[in-house]
C-alpha atoms as a PDB file:
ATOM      1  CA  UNK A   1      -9.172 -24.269  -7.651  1.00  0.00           C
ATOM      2  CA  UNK A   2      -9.001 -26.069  -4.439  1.00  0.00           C
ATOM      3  CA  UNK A   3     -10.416 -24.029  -1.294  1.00  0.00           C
ATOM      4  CA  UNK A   4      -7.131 -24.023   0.272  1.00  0.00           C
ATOM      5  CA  UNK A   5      -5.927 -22.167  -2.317  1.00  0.00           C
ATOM      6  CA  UNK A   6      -8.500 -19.468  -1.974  1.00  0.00           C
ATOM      7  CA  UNK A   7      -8.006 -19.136   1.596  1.00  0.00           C
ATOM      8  CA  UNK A   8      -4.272 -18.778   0.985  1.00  0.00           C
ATOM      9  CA  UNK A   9      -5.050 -16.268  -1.528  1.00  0.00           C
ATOM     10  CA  UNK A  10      -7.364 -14.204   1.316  1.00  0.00           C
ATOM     11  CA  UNK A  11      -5.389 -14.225   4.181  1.00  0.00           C
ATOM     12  CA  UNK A  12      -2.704 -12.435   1.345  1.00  0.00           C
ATOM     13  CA  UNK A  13      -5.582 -10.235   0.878  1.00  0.00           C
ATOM     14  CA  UNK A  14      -6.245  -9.484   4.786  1.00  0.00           C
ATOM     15  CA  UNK A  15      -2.987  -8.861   5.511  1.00  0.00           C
ATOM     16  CA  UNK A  16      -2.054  -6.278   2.623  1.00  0.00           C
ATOM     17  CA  UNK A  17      -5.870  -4.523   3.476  1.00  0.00           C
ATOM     18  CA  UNK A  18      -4.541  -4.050   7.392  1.00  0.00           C
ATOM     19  CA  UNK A  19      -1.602  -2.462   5.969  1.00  0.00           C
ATOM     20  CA  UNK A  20      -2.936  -0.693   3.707  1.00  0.00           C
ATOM     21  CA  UNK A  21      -5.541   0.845   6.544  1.00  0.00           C
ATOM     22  CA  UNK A  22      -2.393   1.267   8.832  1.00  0.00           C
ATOM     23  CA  UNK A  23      -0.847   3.093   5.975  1.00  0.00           C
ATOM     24  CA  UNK A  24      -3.530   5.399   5.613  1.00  0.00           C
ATOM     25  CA  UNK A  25      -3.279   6.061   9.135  1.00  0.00           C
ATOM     26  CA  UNK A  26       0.148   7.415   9.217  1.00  0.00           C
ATOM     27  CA  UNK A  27      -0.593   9.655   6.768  1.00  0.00           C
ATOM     28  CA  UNK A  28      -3.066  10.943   8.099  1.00  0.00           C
ATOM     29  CA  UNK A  29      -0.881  11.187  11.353  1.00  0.00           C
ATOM     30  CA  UNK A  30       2.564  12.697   9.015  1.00  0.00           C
ATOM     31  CA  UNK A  31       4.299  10.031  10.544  1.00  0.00           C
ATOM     32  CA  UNK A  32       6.822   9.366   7.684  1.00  0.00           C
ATOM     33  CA  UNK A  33       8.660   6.722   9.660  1.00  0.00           C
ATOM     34  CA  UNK A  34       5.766   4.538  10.020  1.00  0.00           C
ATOM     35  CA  UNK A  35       4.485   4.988   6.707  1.00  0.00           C
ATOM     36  CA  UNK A  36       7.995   4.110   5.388  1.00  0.00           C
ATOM     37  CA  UNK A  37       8.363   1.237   7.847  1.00  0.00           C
ATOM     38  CA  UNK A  38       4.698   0.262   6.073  1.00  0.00           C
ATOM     39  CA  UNK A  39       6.055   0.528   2.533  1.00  0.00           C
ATOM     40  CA  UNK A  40       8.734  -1.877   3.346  1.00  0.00           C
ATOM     41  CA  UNK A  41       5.894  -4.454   4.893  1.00  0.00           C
ATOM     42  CA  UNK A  42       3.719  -3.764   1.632  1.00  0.00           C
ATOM     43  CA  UNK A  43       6.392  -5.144   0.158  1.00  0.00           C
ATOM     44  CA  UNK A  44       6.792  -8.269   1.471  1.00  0.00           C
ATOM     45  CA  UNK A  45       2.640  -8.360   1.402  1.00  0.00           C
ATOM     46  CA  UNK A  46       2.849  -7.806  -2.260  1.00  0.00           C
ATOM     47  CA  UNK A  47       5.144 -10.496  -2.831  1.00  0.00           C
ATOM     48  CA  UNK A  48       3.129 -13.571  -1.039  1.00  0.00           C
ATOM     49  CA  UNK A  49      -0.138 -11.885  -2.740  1.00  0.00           C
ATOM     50  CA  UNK A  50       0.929 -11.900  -6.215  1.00  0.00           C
ATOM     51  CA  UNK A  51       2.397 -15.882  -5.248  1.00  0.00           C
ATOM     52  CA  UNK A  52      -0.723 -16.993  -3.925  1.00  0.00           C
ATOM     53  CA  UNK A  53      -2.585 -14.950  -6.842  1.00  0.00           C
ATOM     54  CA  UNK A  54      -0.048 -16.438  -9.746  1.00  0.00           C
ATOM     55  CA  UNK A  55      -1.888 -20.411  -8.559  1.00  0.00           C
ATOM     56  CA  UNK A  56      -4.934 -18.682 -10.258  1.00  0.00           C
ATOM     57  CA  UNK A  57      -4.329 -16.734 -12.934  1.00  0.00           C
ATOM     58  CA  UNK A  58      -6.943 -14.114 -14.109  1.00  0.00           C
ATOM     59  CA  UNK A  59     -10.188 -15.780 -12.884  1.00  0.00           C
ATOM     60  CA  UNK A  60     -11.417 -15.427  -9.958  1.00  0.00           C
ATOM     61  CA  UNK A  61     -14.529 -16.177  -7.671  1.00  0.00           C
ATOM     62  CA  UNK A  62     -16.849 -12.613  -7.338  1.00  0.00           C
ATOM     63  CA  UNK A  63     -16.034 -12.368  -3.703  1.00  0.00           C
ATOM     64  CA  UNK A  64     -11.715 -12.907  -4.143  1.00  0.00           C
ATOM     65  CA  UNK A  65     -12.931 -10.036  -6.980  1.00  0.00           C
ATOM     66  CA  UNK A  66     -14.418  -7.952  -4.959  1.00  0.00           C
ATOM     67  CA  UNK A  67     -11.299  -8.003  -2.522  1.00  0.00           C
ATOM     68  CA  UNK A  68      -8.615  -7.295  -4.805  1.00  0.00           C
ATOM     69  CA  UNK A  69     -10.795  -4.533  -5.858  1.00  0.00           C
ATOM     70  CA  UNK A  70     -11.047  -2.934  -2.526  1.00  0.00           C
ATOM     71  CA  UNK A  71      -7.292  -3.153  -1.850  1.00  0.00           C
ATOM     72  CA  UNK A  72      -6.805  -1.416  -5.013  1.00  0.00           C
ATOM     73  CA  UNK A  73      -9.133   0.791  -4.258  1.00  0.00           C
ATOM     74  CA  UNK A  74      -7.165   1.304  -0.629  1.00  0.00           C
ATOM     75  CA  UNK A  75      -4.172   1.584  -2.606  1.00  0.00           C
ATOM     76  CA  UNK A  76      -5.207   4.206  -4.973  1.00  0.00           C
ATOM     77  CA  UNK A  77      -6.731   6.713  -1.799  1.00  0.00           C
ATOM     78  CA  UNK A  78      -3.931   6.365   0.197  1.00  0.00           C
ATOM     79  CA  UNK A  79      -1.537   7.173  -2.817  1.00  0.00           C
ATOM     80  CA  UNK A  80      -4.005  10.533  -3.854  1.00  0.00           C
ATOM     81  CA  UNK A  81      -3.358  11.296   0.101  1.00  0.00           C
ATOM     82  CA  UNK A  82       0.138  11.343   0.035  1.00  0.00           C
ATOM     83  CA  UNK A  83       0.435  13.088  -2.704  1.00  0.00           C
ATOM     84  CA  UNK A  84      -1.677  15.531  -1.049  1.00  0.00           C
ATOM     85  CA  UNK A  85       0.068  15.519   2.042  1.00  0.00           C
ATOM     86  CA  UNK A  86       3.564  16.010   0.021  1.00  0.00           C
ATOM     87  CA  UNK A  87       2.008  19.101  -1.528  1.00  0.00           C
ATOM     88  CA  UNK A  88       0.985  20.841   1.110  1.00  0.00           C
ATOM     89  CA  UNK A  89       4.587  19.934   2.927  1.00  0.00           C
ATOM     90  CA  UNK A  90       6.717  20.799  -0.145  1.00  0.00           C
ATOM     91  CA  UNK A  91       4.899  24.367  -0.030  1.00  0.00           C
ATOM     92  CA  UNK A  92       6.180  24.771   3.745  1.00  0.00           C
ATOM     93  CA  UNK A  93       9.353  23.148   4.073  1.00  0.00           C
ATOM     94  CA  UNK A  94      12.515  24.728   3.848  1.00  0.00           C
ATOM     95  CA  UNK A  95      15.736  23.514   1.521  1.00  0.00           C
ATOM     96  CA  UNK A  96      16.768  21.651   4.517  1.00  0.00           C
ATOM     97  CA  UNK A  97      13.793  18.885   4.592  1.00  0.00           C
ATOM     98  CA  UNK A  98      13.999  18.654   1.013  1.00  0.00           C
ATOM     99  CA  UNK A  99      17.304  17.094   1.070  1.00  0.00           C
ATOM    100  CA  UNK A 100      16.053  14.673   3.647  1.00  0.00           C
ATOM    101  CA  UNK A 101      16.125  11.193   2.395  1.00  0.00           C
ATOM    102  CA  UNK A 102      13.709   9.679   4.284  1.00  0.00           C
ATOM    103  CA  UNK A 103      11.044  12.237   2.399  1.00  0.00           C
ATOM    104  CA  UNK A 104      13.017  11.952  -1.155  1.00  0.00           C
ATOM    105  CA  UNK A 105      12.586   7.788  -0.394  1.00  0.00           C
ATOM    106  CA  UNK A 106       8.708   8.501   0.067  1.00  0.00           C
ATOM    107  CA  UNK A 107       8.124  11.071  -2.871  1.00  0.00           C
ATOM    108  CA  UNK A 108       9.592   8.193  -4.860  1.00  0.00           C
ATOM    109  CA  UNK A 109       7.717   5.477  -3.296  1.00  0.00           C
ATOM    110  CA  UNK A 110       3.921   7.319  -3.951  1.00  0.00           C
ATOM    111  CA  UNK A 111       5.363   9.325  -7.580  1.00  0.00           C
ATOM    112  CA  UNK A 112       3.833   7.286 -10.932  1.00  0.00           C
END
């Protein structure tokens, strides 16, 4: 593959792994609208990644590898930390919050 292609392919790796760290961030913060404002930019992230990845197929140089590992890997904690952070809300909110969309949108969003 030519190395323009690889770059394309990283810089669709950089900018999902920024929002994936920004993500991780808002949790941490229990700022829902950010994190949904994120989900909607992983979106679009995910969509010129898996373009740029479908030039390549499976194989893939050791250190594009080892960079779609890590955002996996990104992917995966901030999904366990949600999921976390849901758990511990859902035991203190009251019927009120759990009709709230914006929270039903997210349980959806980080639910298998």
């Amino acid at each position: 593959m030519s190395k323009l292609s690889y770059e394309k392919l990283g810089s669709a790796l950089d900018l999902h792994h920024n929002l994936l760290h920004a993500e991780k961030q808002a949790i941490a913060s229990r700022d829902l609208n950010t994190v949904e404002s994120i989900l909607s930019q992983k979106d679009q992230s995910l969509e010129l990644l898996l373009l740029a990845k479908s030039e390549f197929g499976t194989k893939f140089p050791p250190h594009i590898e080892s960079r779609i590992n890590e955002v996996i890997s990104l992917q995966e904690m901030n999904t366990n930390e949600f999921r976390k952070l849901h758990i511990q809300d859902s035991n203190s909110l009251d019927s009120n919050k759990l009709t709230n969309p914006l929270h039903k949108r997210l349980r959806q969003a980080y639910s298998n």
